[in-house]
Structure formats: C-alpha cells, structure tokens
N, C-alpha and C. Protein backbone atom coordinates (compact mmCIF):
# COMPACT_ATOMS: atom_id res chain seq x y z
N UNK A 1 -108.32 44.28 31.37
CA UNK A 1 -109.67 43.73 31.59
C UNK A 1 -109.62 42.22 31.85
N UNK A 2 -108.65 41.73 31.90
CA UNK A 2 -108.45 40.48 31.95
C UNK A 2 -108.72 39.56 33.63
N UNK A 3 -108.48 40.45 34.31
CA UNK A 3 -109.26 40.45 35.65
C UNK A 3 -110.56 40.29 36.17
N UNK A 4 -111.45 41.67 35.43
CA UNK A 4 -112.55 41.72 34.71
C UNK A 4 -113.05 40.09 34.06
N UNK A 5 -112.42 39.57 33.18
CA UNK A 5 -113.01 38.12 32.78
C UNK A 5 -112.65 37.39 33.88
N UNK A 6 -112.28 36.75 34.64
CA UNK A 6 -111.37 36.14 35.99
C UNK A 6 -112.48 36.13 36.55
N UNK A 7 -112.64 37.31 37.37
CA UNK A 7 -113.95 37.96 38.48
C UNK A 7 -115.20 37.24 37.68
N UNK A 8 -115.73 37.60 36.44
CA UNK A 8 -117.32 37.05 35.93
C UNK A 8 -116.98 35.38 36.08
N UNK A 9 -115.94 34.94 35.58
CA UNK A 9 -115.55 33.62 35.49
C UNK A 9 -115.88 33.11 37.05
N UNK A 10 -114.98 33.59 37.87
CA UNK A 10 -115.36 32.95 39.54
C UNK A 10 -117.00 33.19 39.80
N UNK A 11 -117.46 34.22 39.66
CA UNK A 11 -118.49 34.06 40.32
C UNK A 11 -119.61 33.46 38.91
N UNK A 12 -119.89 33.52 38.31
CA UNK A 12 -120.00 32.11 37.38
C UNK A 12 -119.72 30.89 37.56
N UNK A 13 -118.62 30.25 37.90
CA UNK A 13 -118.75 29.34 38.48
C UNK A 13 -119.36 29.06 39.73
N UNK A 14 -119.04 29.76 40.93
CA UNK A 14 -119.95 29.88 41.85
C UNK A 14 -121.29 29.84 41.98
N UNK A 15 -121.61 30.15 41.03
CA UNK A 15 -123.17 30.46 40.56
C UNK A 15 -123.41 29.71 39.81
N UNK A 16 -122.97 28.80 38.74
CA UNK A 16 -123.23 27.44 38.60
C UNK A 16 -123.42 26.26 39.64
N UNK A 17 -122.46 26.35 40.35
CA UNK A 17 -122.67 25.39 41.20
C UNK A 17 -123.59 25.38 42.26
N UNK A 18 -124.00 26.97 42.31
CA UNK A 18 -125.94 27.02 43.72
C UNK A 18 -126.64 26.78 42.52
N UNK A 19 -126.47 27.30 41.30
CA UNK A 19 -127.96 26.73 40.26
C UNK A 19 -127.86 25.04 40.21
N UNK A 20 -126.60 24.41 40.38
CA UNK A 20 -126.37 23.03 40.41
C UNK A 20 -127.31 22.27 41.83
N UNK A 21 -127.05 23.27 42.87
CA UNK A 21 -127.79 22.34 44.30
C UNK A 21 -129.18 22.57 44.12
N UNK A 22 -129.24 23.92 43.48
CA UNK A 22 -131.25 24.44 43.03
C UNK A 22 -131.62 23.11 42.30
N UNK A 23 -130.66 22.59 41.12
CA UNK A 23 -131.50 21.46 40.21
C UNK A 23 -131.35 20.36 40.66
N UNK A 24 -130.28 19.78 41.53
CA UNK A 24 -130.85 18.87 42.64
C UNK A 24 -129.45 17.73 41.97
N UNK A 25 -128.67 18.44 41.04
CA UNK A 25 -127.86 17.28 40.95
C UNK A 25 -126.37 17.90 41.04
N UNK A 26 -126.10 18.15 42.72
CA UNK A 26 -125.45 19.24 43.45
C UNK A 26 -123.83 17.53 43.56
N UNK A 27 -124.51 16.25 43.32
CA UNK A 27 -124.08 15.47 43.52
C UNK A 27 -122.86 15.25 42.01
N UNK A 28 -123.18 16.03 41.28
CA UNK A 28 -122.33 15.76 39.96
C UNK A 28 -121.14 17.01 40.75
N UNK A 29 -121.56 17.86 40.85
CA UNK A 29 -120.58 19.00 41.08
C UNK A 29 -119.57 18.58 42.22
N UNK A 30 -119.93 17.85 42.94
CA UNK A 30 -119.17 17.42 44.52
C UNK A 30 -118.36 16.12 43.71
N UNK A 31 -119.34 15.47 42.99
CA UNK A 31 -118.37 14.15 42.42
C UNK A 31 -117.16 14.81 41.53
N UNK A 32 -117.56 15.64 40.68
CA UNK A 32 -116.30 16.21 39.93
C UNK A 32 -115.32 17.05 40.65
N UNK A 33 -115.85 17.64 41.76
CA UNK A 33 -114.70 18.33 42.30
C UNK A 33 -113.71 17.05 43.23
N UNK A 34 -114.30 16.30 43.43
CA UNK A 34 -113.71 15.36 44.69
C UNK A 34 -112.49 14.65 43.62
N UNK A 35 -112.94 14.46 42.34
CA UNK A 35 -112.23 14.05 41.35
C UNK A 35 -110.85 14.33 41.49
N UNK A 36 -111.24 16.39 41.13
CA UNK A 36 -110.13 17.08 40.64
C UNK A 36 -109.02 16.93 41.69
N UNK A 37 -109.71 17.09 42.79
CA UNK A 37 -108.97 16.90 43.84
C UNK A 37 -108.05 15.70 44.36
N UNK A 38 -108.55 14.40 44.06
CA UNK A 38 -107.76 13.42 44.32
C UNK A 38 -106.88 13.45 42.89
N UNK A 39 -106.68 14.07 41.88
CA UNK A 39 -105.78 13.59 41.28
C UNK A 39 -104.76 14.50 41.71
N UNK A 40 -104.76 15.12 42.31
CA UNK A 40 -103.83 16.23 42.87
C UNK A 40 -103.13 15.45 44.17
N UNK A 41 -103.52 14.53 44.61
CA UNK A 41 -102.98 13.39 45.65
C UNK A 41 -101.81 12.82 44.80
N UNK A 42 -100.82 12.91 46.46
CA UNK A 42 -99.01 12.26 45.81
C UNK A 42 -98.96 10.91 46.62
N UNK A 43 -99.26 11.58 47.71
CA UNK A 43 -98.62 9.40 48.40
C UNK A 43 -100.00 8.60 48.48
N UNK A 44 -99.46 7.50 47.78
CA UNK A 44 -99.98 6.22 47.88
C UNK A 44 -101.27 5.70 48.79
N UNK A 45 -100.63 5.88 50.24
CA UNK A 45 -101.59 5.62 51.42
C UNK A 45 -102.99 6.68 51.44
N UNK A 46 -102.83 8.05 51.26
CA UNK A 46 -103.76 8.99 51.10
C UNK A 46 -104.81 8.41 49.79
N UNK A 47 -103.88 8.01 48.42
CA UNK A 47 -104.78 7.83 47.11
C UNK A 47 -105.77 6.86 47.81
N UNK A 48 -104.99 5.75 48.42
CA UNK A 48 -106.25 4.41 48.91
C UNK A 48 -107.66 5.02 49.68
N UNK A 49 -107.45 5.64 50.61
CA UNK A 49 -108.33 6.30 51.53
C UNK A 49 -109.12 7.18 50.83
N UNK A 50 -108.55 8.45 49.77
CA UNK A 50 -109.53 9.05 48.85
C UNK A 50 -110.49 7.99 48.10
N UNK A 51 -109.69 7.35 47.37
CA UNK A 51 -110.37 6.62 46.28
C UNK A 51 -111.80 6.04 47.38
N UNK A 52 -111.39 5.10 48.50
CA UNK A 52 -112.51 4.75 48.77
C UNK A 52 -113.67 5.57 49.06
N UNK A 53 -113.09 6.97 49.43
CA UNK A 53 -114.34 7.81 49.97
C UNK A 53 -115.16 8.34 48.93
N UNK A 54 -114.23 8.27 47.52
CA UNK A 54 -115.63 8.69 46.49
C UNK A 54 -115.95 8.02 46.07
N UNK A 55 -115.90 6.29 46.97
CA UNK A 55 -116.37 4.98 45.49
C UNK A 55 -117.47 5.51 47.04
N UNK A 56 -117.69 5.12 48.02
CA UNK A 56 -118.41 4.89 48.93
C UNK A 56 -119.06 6.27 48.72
N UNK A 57 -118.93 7.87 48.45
CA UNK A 57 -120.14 8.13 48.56
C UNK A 57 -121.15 8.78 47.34
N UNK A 58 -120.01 8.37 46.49
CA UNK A 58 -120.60 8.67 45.12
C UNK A 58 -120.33 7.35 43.93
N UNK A 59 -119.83 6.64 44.15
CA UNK A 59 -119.71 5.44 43.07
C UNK A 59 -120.67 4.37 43.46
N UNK A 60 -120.68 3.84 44.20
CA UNK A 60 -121.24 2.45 44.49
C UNK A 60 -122.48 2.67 44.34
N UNK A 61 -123.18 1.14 44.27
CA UNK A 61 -124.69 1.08 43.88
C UNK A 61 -125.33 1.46 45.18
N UNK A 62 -126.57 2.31 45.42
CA UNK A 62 -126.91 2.57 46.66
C UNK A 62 -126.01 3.86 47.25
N UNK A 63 -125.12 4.43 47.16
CA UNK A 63 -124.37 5.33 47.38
C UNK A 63 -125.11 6.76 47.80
N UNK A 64 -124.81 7.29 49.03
CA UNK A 64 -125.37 8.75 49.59
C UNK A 64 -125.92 9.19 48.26
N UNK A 65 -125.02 10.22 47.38
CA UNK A 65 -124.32 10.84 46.86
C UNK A 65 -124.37 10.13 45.26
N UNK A 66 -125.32 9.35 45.23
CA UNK A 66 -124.97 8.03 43.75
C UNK A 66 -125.19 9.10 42.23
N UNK A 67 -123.89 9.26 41.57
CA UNK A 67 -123.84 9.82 40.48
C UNK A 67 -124.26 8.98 39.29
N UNK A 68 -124.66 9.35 38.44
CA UNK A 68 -125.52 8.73 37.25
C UNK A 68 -124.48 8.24 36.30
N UNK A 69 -123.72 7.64 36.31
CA UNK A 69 -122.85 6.54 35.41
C UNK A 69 -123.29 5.28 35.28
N UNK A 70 -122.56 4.75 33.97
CA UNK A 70 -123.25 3.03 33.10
C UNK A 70 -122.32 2.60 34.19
N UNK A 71 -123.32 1.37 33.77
CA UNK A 71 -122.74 0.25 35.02
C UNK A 71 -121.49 -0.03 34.50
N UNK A 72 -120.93 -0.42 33.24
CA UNK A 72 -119.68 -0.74 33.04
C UNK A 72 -118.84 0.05 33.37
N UNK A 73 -118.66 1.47 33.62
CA UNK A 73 -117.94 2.22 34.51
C UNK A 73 -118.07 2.01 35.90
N UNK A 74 -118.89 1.92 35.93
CA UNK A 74 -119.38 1.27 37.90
C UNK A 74 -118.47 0.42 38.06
N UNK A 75 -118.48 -0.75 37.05
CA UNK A 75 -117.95 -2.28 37.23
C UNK A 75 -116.68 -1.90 37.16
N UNK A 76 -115.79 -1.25 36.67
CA UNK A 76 -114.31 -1.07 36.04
C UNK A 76 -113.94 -0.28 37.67
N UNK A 77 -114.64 0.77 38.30
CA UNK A 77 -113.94 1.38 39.20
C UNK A 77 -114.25 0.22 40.20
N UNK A 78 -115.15 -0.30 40.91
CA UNK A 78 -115.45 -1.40 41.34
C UNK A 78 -113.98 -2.24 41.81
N UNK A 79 -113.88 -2.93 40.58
CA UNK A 79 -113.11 -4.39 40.82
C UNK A 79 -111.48 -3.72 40.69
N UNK A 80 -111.60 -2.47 40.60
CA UNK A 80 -109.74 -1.29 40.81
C UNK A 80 -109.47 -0.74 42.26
N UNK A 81 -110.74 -0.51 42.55
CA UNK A 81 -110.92 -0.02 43.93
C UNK A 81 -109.68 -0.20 45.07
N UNK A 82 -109.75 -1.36 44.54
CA UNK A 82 -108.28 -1.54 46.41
C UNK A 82 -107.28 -1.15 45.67
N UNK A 83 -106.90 -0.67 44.14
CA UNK A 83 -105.28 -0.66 43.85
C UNK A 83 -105.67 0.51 42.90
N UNK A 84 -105.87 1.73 43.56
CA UNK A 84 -106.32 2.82 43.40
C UNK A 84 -105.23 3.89 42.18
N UNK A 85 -105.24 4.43 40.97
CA UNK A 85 -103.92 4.92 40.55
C UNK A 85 -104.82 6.25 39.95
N UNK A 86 -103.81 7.50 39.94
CA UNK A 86 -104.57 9.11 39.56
C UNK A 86 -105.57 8.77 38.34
N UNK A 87 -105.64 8.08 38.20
CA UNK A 87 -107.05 8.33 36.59
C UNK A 87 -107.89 6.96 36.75
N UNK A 88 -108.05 6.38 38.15
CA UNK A 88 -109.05 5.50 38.50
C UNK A 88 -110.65 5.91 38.40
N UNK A 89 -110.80 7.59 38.27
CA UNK A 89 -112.15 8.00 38.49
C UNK A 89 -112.26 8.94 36.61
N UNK A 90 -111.23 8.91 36.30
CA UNK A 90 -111.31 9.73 35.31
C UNK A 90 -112.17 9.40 34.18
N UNK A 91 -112.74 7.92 33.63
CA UNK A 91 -113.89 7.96 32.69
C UNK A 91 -115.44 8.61 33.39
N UNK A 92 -115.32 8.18 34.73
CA UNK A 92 -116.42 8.72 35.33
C UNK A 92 -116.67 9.85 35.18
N UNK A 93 -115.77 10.51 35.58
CA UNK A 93 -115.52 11.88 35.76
C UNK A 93 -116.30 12.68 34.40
N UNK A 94 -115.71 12.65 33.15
CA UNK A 94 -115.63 12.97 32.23
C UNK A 94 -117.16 12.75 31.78
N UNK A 95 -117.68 11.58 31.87
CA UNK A 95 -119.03 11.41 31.63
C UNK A 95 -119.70 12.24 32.73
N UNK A 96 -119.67 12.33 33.67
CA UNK A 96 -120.36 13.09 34.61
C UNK A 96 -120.21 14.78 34.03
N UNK A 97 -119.35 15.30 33.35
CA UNK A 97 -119.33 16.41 33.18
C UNK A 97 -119.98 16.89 31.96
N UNK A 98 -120.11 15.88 30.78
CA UNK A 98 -120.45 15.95 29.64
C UNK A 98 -122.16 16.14 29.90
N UNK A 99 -122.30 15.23 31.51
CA UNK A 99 -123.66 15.13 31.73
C UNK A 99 -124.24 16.57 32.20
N UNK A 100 -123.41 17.30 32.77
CA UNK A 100 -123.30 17.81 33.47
C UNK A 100 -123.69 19.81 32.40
N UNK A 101 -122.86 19.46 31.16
CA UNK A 101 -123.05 20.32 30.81
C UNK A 101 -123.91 19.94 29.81
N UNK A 102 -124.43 19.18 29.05
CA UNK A 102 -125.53 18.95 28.19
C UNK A 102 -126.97 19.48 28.86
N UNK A 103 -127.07 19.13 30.22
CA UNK A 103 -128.31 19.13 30.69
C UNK A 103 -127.98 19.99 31.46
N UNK A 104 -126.87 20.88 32.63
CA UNK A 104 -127.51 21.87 33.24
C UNK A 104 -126.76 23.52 32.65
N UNK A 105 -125.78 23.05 31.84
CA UNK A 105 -125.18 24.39 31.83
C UNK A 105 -126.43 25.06 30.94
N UNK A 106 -126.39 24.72 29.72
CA UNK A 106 -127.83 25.33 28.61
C UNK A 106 -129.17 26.00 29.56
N UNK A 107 -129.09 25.04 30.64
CA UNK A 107 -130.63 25.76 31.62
C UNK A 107 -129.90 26.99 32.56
N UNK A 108 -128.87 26.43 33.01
CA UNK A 108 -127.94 27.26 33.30
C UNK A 108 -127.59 29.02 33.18
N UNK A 109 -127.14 29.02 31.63
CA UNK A 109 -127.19 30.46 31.26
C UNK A 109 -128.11 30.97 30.35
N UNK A 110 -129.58 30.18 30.60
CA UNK A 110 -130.88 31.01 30.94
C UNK A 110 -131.73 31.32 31.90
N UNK A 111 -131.16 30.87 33.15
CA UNK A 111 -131.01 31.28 34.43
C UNK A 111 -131.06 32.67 34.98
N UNK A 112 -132.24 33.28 35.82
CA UNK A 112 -132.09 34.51 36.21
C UNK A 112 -130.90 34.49 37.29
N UNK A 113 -130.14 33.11 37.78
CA UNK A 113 -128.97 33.62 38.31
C UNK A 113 -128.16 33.86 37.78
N UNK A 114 -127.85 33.59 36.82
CA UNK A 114 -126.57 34.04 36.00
C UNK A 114 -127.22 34.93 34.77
N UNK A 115 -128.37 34.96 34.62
CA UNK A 115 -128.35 37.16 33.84
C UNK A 115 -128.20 37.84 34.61
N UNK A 116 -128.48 37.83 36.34
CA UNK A 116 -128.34 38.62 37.02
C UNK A 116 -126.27 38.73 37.32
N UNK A 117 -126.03 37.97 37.02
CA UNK A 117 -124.25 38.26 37.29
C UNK A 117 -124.29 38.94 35.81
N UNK A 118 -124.31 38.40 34.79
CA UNK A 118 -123.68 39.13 33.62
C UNK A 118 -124.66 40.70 34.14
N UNK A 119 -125.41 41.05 34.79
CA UNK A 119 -125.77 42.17 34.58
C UNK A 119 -125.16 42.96 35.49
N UNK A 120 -124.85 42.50 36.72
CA UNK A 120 -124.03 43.16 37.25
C UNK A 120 -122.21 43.33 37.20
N UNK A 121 -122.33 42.10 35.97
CA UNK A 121 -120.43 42.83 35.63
C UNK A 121 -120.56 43.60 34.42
N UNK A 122 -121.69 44.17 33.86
CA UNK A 122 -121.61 44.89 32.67
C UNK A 122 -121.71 44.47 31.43
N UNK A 123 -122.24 42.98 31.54
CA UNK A 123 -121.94 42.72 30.23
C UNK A 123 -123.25 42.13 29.45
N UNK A 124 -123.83 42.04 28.73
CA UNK A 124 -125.07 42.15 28.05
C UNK A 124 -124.77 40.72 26.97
C-alpha cells in the first residue's frame, strides 16, 4: 500500500498547489519551488543567473511575484545578491513555508478539493 500513500501524496500536493493559485498566494508556491530548485544548481555561472531571477521576480521590493518576507531578510539577500552561494534564499524560503502552512494548508484540508481526493483514494 505504500504506493497507495505516494499516489494520495502526489496528487495532494498537486492539489495544494491549484488550492494555492485559488487563494491567490500561488506566488509562495513558485517562490519555494524556484528555491528547491536552485539549490540543486552545481556551476557557479548558472547559481549567479538563478539567484538573480528569483531576487528579481520574487525578492525585491516591487517584484512581479513579491513574496511576503521582513525586510531584514530582504536586506541580507539584497546586499549577497552578486556572490550568490546554495543557502542564499534559504531563511526566506523557510519563512515562506511556515507562512505557507500556518495560513493555507489548515484552509487547505478543509477544502472540498482535497475531501474530494481523500474520497476518491478511499480514505475517510
């Protein structure tokens, strides 16, 4: 059955993340994934070019994409920015997720999208 948990798990997440664009802060989910993803970056030249693309469309003041972090995290990724290293986004990150699940997961799985998955994998 362990598959069984896997399968509810993916599409649970999946389904977190359309209840995430429904509540309008589709911008935490894109900031944390862009995260996960640049720490998974090996050469140097690539980290510079990531880093700037999530200070520019999710860090900076005014930003597309502007995720809800204290300014002193603002300020710290800010003035690191040009000398970019794997855990340059990681306080952000972490606050964004804490934010992330305080306020949408709880609305989350009382969500008729996600009773409707637990109801269709069987599980009550």
């Amino acid at each position: 059955s362990d598959s069984k948990d896997l399968k509810l798990q993916e599409s649970g997440q999946m389904a977190f993340q359309d209840f995430l664009k429904s509540e309008y802060s589709e911008e935490n989910i894109l900031f944390w994934l862009a995260c996960e993803e640049y720490k998974t970056i090996t050469s140097s030249p690539e980290m510079i070019s990531r880093a700037n693309q999530i200070y520019t469309e999710f860090v900076q003041t005014e930003a597309p994409r502007q995720v809800n972090i204290d300014s002193g995290t603002r300020t710290n990724i800010t003035n690191n920015i040009s000398e970019p290293n794997l855990s340059s986004f990681d306080t952000a990150q972490k606050m964004i997720f804490s934010l992330m699940a305080r306020d949408c997961y709880p609305r989350f799985l009382k969500s008729d999208t996600y009773q409707s998955i637990l109801q269709k994998h069987g599980q009550r």
